[in-house]
PDB file of N, CA and C in Angstrom:
ATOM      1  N   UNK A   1      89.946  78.183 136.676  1.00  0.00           N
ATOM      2  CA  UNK A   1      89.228  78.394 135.441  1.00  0.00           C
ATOM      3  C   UNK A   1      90.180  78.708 134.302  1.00  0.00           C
ATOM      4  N   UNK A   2      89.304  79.015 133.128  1.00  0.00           N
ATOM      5  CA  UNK A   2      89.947  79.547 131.790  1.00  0.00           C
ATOM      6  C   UNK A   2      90.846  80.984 132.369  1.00  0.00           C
ATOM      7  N   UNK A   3      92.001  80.874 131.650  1.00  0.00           N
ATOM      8  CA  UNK A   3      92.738  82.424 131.677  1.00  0.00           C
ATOM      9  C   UNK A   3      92.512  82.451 130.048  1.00  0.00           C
ATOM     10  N   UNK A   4      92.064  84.120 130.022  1.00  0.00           N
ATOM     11  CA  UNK A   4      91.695  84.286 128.619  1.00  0.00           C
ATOM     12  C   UNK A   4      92.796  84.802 127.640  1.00  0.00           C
ATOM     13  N   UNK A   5      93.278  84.583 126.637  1.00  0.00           N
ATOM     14  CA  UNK A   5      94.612  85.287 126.168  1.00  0.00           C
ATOM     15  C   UNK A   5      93.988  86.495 125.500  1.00  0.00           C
ATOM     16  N   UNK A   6      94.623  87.545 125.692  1.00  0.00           N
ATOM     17  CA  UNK A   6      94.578  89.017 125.377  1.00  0.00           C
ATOM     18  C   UNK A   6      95.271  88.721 124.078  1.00  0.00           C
ATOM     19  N   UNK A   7      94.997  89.342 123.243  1.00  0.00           N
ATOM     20  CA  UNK A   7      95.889  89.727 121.380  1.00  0.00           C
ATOM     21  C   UNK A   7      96.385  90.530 121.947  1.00  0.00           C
ATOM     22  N   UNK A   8      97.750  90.571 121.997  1.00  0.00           N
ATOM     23  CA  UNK A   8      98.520  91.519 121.881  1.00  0.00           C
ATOM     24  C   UNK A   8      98.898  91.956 120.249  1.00  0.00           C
ATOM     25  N   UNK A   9     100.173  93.135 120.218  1.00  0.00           N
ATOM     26  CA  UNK A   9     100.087  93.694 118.823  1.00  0.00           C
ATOM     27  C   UNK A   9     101.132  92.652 118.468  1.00  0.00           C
ATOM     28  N   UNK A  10     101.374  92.430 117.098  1.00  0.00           N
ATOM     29  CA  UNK A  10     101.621  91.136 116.585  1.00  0.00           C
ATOM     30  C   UNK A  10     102.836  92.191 116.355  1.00  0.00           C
ATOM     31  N   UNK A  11     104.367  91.193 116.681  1.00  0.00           N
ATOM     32  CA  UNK A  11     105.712  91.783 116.233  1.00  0.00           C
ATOM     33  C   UNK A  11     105.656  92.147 114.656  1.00  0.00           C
ATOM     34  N   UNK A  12     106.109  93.150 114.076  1.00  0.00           N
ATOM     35  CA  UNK A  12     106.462  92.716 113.038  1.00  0.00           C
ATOM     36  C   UNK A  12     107.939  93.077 112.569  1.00  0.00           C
ATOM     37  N   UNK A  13     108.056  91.211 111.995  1.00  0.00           N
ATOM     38  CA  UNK A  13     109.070  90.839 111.400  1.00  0.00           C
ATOM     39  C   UNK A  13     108.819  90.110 110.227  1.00  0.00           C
ATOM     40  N   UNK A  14     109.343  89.681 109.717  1.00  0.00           N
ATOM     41  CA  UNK A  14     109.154  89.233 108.323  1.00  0.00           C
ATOM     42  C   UNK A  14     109.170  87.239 108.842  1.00  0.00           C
ATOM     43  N   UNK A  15     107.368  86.841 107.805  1.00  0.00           N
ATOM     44  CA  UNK A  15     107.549  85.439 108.269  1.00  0.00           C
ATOM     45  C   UNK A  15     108.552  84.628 107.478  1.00  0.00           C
ATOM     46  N   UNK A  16     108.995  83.771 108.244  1.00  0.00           N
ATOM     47  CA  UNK A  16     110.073  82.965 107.600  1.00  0.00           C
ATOM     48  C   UNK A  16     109.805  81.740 106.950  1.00  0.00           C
ATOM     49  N   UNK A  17     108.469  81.368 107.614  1.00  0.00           N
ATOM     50  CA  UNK A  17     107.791  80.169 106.822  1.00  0.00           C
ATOM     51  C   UNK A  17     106.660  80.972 105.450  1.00  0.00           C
ATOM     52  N   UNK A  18     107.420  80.152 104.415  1.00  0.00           N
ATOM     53  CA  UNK A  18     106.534  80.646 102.727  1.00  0.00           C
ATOM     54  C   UNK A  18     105.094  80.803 102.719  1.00  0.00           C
ATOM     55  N   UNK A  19     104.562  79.475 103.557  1.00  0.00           N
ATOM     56  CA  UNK A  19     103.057  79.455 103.577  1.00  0.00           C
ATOM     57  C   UNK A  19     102.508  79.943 104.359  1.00  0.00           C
ATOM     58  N   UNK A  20     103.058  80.278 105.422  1.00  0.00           N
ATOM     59  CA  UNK A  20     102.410  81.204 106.458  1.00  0.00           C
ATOM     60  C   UNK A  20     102.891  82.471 105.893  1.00  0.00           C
ATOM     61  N   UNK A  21     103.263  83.129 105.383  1.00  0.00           N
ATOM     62  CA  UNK A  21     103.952  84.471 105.084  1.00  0.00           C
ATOM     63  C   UNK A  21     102.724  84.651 104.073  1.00  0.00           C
ATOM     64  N   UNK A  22     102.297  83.687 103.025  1.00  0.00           N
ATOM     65  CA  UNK A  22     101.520  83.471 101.645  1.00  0.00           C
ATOM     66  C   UNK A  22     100.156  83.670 102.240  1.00  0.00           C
ATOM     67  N   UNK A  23      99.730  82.840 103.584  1.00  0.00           N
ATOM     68  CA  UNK A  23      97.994  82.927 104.099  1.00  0.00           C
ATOM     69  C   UNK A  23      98.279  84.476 104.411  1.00  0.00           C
ATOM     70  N   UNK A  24      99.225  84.647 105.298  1.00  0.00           N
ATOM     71  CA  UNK A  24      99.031  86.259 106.166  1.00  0.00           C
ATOM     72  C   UNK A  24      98.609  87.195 105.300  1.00  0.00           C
ATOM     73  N   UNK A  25      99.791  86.815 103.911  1.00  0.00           N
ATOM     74  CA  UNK A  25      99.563  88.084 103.172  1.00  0.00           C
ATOM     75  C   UNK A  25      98.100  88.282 102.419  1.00  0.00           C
ATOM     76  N   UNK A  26      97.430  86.751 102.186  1.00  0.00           N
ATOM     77  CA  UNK A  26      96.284  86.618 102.058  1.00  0.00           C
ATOM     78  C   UNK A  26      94.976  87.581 102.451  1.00  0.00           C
ATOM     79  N   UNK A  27      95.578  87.323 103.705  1.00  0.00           N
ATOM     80  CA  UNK A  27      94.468  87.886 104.714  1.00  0.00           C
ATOM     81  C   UNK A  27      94.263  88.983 104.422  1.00  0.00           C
ATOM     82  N   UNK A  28      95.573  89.628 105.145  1.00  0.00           N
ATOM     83  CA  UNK A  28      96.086  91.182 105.630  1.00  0.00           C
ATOM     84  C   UNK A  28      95.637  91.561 104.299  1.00  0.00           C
ATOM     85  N   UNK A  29      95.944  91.164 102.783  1.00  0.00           N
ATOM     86  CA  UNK A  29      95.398  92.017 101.780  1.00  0.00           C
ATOM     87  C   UNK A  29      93.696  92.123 101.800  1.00  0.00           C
ATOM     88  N   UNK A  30      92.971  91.117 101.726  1.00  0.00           N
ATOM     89  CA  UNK A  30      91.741  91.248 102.018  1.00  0.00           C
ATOM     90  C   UNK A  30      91.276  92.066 103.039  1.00  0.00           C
ATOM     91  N   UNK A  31      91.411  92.114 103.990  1.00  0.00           N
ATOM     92  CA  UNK A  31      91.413  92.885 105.116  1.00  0.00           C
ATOM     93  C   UNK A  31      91.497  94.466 104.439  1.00  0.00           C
ATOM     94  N   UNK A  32      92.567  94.461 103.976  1.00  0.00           N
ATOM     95  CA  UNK A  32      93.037  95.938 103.796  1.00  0.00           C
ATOM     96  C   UNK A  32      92.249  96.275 102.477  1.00  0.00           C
ATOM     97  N   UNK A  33      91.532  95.641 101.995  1.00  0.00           N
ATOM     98  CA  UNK A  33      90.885  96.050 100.678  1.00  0.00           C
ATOM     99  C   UNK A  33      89.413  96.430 101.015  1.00  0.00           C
ATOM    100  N   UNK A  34      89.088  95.941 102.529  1.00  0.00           N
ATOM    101  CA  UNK A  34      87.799  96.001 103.097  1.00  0.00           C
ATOM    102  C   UNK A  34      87.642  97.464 103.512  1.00  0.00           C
ATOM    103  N   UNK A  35      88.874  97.302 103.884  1.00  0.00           N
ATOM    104  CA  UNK A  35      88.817  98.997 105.085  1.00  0.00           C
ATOM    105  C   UNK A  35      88.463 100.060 103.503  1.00  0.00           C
ATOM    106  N   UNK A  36      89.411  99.944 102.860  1.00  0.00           N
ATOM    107  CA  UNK A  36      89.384 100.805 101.712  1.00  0.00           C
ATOM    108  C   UNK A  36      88.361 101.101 101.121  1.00  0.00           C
ATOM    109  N   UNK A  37      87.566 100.088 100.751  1.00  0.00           N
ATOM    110  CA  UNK A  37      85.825  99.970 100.306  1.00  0.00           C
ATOM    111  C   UNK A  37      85.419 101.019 101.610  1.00  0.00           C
ATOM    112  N   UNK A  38      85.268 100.149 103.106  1.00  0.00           N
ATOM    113  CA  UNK A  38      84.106 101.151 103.867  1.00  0.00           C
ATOM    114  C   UNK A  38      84.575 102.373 103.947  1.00  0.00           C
ATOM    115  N   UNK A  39      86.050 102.884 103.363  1.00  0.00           N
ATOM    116  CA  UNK A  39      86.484 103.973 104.089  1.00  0.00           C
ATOM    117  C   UNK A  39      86.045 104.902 102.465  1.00  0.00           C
ATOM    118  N   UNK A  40      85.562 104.639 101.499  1.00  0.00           N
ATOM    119  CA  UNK A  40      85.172 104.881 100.214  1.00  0.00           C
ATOM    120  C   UNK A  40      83.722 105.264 100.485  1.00  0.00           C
ATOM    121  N   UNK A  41      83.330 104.413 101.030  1.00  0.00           N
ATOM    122  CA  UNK A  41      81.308 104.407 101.327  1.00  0.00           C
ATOM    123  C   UNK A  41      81.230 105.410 102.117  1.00  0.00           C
ATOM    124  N   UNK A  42      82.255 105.625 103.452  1.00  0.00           N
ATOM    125  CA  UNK A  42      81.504 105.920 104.930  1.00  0.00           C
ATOM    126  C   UNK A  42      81.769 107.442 104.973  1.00  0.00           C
ATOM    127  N   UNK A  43      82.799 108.065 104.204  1.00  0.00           N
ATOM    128  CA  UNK A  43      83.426 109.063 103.725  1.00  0.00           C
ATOM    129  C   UNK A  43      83.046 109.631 102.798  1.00  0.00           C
ATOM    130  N   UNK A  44      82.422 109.200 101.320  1.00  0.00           N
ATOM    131  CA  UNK A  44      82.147 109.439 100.237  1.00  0.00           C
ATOM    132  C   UNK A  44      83.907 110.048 100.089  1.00  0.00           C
ATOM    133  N   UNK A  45      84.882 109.135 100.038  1.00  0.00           N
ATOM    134  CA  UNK A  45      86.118 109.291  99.643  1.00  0.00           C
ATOM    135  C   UNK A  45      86.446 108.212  98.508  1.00  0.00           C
ATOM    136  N   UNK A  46      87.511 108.934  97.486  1.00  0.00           N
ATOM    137  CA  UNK A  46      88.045 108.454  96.352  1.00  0.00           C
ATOM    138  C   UNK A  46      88.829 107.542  97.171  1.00  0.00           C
ATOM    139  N   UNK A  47      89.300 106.080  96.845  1.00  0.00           N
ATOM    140  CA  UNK A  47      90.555 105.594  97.417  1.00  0.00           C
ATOM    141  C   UNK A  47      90.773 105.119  96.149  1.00  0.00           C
ATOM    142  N   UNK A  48      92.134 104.847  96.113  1.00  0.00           N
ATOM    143  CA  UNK A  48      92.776 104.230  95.536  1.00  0.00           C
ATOM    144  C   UNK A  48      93.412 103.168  96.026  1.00  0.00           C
ATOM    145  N   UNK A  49      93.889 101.680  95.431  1.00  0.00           N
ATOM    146  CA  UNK A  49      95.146 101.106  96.740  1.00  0.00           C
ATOM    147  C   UNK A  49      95.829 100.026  95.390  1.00  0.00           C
ATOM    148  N   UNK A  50      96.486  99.956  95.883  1.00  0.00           N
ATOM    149  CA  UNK A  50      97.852  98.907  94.579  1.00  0.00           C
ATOM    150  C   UNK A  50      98.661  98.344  95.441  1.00  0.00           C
ATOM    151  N   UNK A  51      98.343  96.807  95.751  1.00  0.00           N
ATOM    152  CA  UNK A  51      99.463  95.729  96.102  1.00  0.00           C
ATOM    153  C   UNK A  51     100.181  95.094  95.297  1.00  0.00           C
ATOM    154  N   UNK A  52     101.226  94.655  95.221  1.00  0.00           N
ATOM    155  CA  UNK A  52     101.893  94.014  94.848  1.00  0.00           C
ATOM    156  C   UNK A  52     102.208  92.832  95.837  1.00  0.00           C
ATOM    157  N   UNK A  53     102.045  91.351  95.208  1.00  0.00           N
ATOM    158  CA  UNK A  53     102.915  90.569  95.604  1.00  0.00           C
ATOM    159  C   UNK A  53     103.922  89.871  95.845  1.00  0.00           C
ATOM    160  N   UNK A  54     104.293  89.666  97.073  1.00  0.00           N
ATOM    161  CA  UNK A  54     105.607  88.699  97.006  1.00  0.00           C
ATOM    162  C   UNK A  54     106.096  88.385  95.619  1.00  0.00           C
ATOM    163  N   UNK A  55     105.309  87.669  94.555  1.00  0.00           N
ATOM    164  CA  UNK A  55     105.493  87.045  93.310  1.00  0.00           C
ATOM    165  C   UNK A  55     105.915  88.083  92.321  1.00  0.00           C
ATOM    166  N   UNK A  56     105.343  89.380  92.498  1.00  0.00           N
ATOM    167  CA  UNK A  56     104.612  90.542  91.541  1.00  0.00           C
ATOM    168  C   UNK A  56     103.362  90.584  91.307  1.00  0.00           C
ATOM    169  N   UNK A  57     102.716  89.923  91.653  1.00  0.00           N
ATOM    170  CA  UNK A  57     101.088  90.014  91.068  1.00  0.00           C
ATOM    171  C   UNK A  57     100.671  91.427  91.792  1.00  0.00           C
ATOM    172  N   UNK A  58      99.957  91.660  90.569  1.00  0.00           N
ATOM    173  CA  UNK A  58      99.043  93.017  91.057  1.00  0.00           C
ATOM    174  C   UNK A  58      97.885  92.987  91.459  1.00  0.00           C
ATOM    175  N   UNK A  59      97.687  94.107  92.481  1.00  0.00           N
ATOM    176  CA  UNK A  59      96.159  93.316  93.050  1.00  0.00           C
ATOM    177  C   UNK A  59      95.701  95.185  93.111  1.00  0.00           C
ATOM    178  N   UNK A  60      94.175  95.735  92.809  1.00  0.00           N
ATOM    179  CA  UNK A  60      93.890  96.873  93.317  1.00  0.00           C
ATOM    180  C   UNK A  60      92.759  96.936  93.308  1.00  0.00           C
ATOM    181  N   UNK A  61      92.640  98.169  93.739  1.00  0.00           N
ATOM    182  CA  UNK A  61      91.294  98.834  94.079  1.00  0.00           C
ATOM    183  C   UNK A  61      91.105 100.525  93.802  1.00  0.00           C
ATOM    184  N   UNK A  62      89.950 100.479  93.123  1.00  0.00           N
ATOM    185  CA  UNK A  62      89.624 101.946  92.562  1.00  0.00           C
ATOM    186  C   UNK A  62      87.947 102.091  93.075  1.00  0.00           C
ATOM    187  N   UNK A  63      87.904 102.829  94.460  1.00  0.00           N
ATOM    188  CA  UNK A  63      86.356 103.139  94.659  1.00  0.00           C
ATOM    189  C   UNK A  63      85.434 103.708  93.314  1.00  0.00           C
ATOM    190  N   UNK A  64      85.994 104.464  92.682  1.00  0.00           N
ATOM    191  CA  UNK A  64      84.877 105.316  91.371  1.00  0.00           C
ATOM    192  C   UNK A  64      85.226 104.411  90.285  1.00  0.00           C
ATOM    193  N   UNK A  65      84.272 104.619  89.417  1.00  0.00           N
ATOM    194  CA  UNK A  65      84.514 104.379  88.208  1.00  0.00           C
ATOM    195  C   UNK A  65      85.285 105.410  87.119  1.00  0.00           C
ATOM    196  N   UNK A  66      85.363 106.311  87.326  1.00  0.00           N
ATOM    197  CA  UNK A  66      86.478 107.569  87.108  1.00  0.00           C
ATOM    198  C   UNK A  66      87.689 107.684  87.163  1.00  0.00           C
ATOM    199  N   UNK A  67      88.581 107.246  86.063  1.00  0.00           N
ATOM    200  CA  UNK A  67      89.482 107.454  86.535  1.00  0.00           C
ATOM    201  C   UNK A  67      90.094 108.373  85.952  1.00  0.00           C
ATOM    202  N   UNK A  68      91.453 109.072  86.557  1.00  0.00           N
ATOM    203  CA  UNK A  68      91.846 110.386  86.733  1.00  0.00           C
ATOM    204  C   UNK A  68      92.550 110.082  85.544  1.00  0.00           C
ATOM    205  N   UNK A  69      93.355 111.118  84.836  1.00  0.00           N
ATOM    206  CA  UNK A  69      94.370 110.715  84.176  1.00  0.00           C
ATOM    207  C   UNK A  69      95.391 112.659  84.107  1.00  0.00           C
ATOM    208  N   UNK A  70      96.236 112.400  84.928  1.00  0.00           N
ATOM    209  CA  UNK A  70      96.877 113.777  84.893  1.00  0.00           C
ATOM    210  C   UNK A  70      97.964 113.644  83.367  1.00  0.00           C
TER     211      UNK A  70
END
């Protein structure tokens, strides 16, 4: 029969191919902008989060509409 492949934890090293490095980071940012939202909702927690890309582009996230200003 089928042998099923287990995910193991993914090495990390830096991808060497542009476009695969470009989808991952794709992802992994979406991904990580998700957690931040439910972890905002599920918590009633402030998050904050600020990516930067490969390029420089800025990418963020502010759960409140409040923002602080020290």
């Amino acid at each position: 029969g089928k042998t099923k492949r287990k995910r193991g934890r993914v090495e990390l090293r830096r991808i060497e191919d542009r476009t695969s490095r470009q989808v991952r980071f794709s992802k992994r940012r979406s991904g990580l902008f998700k957690k931040a939202f439910e972890l905002s909702v599920l918590c009633d927690a402030e998050v904050a989060l600020v990516v930067f890309s490969p390029a420089g582009r800025l990418y963020e996230f502010v759960s409140s509409d409040t923002r602080y200003t020290v």
